[in-house]
C-alpha atoms as a PDB file:
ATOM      1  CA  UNK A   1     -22.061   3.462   3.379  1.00  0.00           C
ATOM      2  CA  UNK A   2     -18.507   3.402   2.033  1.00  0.00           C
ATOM      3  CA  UNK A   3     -16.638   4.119   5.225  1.00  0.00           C
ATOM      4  CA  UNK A   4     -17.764   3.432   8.370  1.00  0.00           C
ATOM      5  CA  UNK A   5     -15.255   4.498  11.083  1.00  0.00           C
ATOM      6  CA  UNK A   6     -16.333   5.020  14.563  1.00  0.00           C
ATOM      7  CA  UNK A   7     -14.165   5.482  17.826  1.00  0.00           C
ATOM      8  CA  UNK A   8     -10.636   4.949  16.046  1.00  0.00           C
ATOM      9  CA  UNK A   9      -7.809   5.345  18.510  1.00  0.00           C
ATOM     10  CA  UNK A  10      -3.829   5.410  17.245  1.00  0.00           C
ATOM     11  CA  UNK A  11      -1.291   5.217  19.891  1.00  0.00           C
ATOM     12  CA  UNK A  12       2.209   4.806  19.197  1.00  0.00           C
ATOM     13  CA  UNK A  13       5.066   3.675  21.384  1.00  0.00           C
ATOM     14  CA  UNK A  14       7.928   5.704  21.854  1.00  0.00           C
ATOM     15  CA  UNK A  15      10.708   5.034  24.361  1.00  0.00           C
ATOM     16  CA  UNK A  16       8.258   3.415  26.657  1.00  0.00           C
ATOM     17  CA  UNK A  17       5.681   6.417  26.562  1.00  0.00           C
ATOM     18  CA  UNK A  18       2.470   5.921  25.110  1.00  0.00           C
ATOM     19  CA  UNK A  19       1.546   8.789  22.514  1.00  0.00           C
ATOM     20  CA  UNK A  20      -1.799   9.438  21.004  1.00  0.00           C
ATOM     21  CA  UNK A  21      -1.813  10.238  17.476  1.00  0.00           C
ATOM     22  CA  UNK A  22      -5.857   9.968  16.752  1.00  0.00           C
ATOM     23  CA  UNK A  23      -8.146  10.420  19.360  1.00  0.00           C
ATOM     24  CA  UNK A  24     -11.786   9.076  18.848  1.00  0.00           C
ATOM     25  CA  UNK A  25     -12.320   9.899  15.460  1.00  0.00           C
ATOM     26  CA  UNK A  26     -15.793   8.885  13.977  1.00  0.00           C
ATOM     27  CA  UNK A  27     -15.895   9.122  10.089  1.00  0.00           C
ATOM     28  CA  UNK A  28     -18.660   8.149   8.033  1.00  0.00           C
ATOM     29  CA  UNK A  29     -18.466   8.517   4.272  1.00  0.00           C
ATOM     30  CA  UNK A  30     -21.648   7.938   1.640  1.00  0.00           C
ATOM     31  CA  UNK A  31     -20.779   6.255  -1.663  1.00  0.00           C
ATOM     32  CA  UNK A  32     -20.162   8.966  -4.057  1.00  0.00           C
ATOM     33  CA  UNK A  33     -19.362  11.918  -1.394  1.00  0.00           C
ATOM     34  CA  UNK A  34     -16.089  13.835  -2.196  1.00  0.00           C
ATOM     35  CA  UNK A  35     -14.732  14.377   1.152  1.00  0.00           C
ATOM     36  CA  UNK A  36     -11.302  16.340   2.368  1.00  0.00           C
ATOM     37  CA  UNK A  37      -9.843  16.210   5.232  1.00  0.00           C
ATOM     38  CA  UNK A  38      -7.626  18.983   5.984  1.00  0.00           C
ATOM     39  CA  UNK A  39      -5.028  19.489   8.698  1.00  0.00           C
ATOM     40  CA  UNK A  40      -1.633  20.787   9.411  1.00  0.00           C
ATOM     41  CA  UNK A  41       1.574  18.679   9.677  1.00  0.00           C
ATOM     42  CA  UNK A  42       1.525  16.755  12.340  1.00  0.00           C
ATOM     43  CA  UNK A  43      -2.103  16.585  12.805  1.00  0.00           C
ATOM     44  CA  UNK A  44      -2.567  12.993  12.378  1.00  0.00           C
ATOM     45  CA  UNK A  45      -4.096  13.282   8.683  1.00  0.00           C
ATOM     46  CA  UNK A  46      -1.704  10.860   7.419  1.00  0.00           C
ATOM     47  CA  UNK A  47      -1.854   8.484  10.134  1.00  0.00           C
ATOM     48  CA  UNK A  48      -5.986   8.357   9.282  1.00  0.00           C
ATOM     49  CA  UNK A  49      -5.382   8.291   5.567  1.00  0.00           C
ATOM     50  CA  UNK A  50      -2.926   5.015   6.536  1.00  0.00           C
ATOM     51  CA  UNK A  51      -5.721   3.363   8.419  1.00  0.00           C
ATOM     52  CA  UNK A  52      -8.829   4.015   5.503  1.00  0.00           C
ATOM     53  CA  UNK A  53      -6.159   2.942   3.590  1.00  0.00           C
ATOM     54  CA  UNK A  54      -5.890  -0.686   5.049  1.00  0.00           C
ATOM     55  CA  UNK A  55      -2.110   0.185   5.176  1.00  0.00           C
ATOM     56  CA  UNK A  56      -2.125   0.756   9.323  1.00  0.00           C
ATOM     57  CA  UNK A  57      -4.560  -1.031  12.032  1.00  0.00           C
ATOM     58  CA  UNK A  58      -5.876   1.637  14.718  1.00  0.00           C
ATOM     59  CA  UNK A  59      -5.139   0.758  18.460  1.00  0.00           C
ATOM     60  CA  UNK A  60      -9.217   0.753  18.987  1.00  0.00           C
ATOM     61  CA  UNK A  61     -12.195   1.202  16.910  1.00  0.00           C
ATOM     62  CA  UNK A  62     -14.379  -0.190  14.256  1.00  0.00           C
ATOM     63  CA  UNK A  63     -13.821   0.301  10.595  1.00  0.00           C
ATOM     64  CA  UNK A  64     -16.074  -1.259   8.190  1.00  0.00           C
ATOM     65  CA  UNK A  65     -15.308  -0.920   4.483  1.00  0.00           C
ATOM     66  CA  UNK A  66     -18.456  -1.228   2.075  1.00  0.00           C
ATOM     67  CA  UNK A  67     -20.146  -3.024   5.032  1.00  0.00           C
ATOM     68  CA  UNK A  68     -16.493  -5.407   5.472  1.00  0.00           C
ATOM     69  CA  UNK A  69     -15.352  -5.534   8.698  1.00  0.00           C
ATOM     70  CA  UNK A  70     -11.387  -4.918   8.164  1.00  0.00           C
ATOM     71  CA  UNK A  71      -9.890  -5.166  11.427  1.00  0.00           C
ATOM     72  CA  UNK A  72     -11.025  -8.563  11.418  1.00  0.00           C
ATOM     73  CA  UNK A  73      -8.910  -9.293   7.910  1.00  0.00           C
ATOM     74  CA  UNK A  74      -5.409 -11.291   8.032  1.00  0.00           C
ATOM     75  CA  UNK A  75      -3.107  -9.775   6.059  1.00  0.00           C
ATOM     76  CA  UNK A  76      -3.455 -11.220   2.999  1.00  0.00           C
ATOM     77  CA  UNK A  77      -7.102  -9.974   2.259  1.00  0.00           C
ATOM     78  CA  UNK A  78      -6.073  -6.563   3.848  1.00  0.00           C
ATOM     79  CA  UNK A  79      -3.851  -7.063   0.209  1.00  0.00           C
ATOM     80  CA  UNK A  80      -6.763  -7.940  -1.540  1.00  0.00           C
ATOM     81  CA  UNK A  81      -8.804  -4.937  -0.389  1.00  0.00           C
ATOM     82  CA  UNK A  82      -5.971  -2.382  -1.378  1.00  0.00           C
ATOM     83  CA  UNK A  83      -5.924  -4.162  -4.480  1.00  0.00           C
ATOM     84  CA  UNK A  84      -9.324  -4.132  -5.749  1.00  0.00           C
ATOM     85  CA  UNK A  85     -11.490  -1.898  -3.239  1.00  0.00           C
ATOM     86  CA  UNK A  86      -9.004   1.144  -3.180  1.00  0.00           C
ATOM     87  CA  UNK A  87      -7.462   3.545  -5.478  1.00  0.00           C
ATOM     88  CA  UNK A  88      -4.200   5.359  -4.485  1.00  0.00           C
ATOM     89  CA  UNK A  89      -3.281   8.612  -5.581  1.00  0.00           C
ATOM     90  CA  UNK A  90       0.124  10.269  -3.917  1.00  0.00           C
ATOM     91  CA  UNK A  91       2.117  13.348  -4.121  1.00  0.00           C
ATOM     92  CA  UNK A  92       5.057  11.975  -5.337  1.00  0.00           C
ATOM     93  CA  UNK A  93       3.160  10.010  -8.120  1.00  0.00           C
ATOM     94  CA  UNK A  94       5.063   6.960  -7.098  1.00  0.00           C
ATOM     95  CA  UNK A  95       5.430   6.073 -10.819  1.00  0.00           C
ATOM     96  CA  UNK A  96       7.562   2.755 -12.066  1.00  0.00           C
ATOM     97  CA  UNK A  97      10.949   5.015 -13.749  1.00  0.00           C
ATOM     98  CA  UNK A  98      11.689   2.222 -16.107  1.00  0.00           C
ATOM     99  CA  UNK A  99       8.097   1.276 -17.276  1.00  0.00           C
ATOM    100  CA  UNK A 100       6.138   3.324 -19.707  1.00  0.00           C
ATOM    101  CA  UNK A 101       2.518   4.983 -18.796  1.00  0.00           C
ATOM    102  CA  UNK A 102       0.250   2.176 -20.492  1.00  0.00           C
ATOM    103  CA  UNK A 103       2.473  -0.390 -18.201  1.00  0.00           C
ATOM    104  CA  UNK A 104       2.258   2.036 -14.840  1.00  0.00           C
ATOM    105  CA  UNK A 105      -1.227   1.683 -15.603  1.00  0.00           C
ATOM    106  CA  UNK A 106      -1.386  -2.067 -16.076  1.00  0.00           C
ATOM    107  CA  UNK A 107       0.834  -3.098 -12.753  1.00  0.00           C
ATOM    108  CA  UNK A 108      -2.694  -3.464 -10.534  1.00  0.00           C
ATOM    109  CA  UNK A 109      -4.189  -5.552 -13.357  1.00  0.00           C
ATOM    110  CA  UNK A 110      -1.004  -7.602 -13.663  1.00  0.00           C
ATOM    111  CA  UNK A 111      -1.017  -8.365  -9.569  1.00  0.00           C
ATOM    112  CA  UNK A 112      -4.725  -9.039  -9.904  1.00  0.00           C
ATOM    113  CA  UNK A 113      -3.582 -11.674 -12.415  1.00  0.00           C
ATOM    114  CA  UNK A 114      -5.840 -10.371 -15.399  1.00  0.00           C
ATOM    115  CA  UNK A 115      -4.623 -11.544 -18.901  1.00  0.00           C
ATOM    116  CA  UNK A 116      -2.176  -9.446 -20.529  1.00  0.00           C
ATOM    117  CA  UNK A 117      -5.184  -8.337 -23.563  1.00  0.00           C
ATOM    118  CA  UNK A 118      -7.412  -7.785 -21.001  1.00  0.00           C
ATOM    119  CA  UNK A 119      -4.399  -5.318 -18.976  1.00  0.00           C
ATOM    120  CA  UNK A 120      -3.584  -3.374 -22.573  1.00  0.00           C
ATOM    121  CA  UNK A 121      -7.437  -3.160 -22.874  1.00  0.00           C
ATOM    122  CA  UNK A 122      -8.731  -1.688 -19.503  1.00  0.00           C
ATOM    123  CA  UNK A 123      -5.396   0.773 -19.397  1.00  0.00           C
ATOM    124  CA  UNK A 124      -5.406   2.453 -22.314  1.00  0.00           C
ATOM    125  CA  UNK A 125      -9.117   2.971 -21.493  1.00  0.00           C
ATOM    126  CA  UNK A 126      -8.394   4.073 -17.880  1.00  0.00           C
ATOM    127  CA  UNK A 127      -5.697   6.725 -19.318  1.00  0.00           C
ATOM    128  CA  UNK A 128      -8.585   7.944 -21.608  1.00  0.00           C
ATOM    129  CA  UNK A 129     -10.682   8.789 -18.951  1.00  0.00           C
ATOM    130  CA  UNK A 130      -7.837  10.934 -17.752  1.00  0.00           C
ATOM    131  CA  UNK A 131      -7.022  12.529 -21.163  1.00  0.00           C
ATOM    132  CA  UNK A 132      -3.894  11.068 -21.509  1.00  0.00           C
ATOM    133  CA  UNK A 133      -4.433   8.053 -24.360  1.00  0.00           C
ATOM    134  CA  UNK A 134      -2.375   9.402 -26.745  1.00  0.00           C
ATOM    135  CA  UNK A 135       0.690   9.397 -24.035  1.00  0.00           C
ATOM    136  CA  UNK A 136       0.605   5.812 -23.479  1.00  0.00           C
ATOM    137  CA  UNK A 137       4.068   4.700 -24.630  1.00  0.00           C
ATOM    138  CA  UNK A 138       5.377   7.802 -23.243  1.00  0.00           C
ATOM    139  CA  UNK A 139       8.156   7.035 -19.938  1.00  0.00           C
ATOM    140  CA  UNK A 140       7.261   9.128 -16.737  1.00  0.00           C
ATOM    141  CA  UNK A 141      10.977  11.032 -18.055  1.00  0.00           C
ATOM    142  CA  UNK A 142       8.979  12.405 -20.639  1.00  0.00           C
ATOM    143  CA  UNK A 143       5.665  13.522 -19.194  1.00  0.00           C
ATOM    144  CA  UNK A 144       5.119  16.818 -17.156  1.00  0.00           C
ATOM    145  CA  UNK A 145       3.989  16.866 -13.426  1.00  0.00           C
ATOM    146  CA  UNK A 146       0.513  16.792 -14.037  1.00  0.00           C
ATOM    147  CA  UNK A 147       0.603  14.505 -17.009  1.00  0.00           C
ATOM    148  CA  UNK A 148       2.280  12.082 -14.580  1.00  0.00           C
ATOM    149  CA  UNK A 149      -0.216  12.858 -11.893  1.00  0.00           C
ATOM    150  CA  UNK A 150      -2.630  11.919 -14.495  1.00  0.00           C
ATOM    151  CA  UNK A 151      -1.011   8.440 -15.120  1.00  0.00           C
ATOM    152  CA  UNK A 152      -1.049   7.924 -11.369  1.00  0.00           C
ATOM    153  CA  UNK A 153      -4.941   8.737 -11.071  1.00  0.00           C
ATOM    154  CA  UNK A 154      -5.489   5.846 -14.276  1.00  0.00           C
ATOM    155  CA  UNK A 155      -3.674   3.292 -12.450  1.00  0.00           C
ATOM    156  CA  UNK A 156      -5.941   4.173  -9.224  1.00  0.00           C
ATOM    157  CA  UNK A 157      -8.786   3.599 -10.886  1.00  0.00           C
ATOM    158  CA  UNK A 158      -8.529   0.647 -13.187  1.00  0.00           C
ATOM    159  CA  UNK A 159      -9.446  -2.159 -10.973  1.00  0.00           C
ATOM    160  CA  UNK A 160     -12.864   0.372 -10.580  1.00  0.00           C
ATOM    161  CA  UNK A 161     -12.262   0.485  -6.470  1.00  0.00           C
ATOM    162  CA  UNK A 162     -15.143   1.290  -4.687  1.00  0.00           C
ATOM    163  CA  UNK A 163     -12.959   4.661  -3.397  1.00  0.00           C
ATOM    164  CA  UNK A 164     -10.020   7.241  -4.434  1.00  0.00           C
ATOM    165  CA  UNK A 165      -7.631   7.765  -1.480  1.00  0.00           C
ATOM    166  CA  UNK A 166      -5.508  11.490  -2.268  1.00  0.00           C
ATOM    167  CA  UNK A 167      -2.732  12.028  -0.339  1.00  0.00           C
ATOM    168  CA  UNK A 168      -1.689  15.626  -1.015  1.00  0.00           C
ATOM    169  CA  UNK A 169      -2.707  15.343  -4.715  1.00  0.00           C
ATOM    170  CA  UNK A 170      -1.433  18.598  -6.037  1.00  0.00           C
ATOM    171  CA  UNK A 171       1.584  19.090  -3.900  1.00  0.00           C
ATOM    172  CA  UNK A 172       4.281  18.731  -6.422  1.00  0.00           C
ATOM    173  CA  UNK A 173       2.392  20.534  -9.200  1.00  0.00           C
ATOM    174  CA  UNK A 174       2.488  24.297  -9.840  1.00  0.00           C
ATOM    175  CA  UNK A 175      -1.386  25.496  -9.621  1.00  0.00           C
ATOM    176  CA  UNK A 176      -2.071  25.306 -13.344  1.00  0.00           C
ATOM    177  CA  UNK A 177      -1.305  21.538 -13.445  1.00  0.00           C
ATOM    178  CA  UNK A 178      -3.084  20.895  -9.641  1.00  0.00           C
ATOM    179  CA  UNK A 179      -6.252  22.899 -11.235  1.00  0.00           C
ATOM    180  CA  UNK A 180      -6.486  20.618 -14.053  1.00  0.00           C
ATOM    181  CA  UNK A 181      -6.093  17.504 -11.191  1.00  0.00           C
ATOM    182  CA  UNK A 182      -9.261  19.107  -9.212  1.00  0.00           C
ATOM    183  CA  UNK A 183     -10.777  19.302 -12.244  1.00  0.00           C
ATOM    184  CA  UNK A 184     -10.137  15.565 -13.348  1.00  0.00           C
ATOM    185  CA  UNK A 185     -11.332  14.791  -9.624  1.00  0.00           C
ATOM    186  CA  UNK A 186     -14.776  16.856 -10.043  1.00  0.00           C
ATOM    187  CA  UNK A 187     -15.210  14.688 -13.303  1.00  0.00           C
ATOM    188  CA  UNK A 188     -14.453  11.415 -11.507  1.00  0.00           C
ATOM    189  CA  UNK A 189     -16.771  12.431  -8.619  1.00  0.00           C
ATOM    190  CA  UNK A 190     -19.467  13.108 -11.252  1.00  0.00           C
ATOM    191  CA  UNK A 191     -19.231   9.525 -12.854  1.00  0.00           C
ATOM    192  CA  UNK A 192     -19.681   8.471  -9.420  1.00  0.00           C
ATOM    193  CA  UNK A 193     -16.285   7.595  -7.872  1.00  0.00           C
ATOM    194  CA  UNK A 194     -16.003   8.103  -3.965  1.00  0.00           C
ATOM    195  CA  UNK A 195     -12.993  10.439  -3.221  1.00  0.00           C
ATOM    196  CA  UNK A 196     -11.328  10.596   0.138  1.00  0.00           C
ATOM    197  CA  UNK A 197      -8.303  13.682  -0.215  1.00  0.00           C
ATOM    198  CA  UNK A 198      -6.185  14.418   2.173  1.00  0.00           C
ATOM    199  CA  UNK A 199      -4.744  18.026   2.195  1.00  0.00           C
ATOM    200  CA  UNK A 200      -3.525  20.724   4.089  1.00  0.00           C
ATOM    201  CA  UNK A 201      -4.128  23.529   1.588  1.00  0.00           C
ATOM    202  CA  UNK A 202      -7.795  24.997   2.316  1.00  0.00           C
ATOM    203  CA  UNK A 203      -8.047  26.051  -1.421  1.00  0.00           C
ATOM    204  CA  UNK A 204      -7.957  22.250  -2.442  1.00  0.00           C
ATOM    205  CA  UNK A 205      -9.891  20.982   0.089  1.00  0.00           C
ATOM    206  CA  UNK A 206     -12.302  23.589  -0.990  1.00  0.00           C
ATOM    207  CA  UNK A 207     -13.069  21.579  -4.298  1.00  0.00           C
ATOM    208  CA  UNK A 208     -14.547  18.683  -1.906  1.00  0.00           C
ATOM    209  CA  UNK A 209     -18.804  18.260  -1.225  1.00  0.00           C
ATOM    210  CA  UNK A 210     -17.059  17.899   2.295  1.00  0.00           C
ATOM    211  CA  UNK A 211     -14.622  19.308   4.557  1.00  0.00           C
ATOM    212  CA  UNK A 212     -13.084  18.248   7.765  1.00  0.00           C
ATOM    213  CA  UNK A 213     -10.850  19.215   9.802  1.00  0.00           C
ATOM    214  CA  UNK A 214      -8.328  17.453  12.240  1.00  0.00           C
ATOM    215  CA  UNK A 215      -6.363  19.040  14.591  1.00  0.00           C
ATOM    216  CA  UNK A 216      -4.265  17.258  17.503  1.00  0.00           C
ATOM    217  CA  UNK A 217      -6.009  14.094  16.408  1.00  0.00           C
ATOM    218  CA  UNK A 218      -9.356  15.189  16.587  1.00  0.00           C
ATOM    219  CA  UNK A 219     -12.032  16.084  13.928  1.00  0.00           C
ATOM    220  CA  UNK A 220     -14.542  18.284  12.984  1.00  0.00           C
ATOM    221  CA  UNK A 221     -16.668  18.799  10.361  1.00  0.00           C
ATOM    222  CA  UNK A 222     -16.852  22.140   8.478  1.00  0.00           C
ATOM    223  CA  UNK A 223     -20.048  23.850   8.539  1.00  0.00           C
ATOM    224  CA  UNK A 224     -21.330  25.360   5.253  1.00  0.00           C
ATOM    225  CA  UNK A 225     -23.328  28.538   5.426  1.00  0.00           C
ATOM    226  CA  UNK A 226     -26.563  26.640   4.314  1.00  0.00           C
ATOM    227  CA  UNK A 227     -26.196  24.284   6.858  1.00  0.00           C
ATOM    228  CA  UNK A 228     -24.726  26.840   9.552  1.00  0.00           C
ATOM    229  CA  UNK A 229     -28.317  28.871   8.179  1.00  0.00           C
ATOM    230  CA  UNK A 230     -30.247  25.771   9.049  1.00  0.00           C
ATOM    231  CA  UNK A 231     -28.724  25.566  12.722  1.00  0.00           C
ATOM    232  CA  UNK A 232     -29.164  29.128  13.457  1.00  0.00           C
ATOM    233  CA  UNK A 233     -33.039  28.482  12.794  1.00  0.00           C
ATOM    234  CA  UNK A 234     -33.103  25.789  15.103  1.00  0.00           C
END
């Protein structure tokens, strides 16, 4: 088990009224399951993607990571898990202006304190697996929205985390370039990376093994019609 999150309550204070943002959510994930979880604005997707992110705490709950319990992590190996255990991907590519791809690429492998060789070594073959080797001493100025979306996906993965967080993935790309991301994700998921995506576009979340929903701060699994089948006959 990847993620293990059971009974995770968010509350935030807001002039001196307690509001709920999640309310009991229970989320496991296998290794190698490509999950989505889909929800309007406002529905408290981001706030969960924050927490399996190791970038918020939850109010209450229990989150194990890969068997690690992290709400009982100080702050500096909450760092070291978003370093090495977790792959970012956001919307807004979040790309260094002034730094080329290969070095985007390299910045997790530089705070990791790998040796410079080493860094040129795993990037260029981390933007291979994305397709985008020959663009390596291209800046972000000179790449398209999905060719930068690309560059963001290599640096995810090239400390190998044990899972892909998506935030809204394709939501600055027209649909040709966010086809060719879902595509890219199908491939990862089929080498065996673990993808968490966060989206509020059904025909994205579509691509996923998994859907769920949350609504209010609540969540629900999406039925598929073999399963729905299966619970019919029962």
């Amino acid at each position: 088990m990847i993620l293990d999150l059971k009974n995770i309550y968010k509350d935030y204070n807001q002039d001196k009224l307690v509001v709920p943002v999640l309310k009991d959510i229970s989320l496991q994930v296998e290794e190698g399951e490509y999950v989505a979880i889909m929800g309007p604005s406002g529905s408290g997707k981001t706030t969960l993607m924050n927490i399996i992110g190791c970038l918020d705490r939850p109010t209450s709950g229990e989150f194990l990571l890969a068997g690690t319990d992290v709400l009982a992590l100080k702050d500096k190996e909450l760092s070291n898990v978003r370093l090495n255990s977790i792959g970012f991907v956001f919307q807004s590519f979040h790309l260094m202006p002034r730094e080329s791809a290969l070095e985007n690429v390299s910045l997790p492998l530089s705070y990791a304190g790998v040796k410079k060789k080493e860094r040129k070594e795993r990037a260029l073959k981390a933007l291979g697996r994305v397709g985008l080797e020959d663009r390596a001493t291209f800046m972000p100025t000179q790449l398209s929205g999905g060719q930068k979306q690309r560059v963001a996906i290599a640096r995810a993965m090239v400390n190998n985390p044990k899972i892909l967080l998506a935030d809204e993935p394709t939501g600055a790309l027209d649909s040709k370039s966010g086809a060719q991301i879902m595509e890219l994700f199908q491939k990862l998921n089929e080498e065996g990376v673990t993808i968490v995506m966060i989206t509020h576009d059904k025909k994205i979340a579509d691509h996923a093994k998994q859907v769920y929903h949350i609504i209010d701060g609540e969540i629900s699994r999406e039925v598929g019609e073999e399963a729905r089948h299966e619970e019919e006959k029962d």
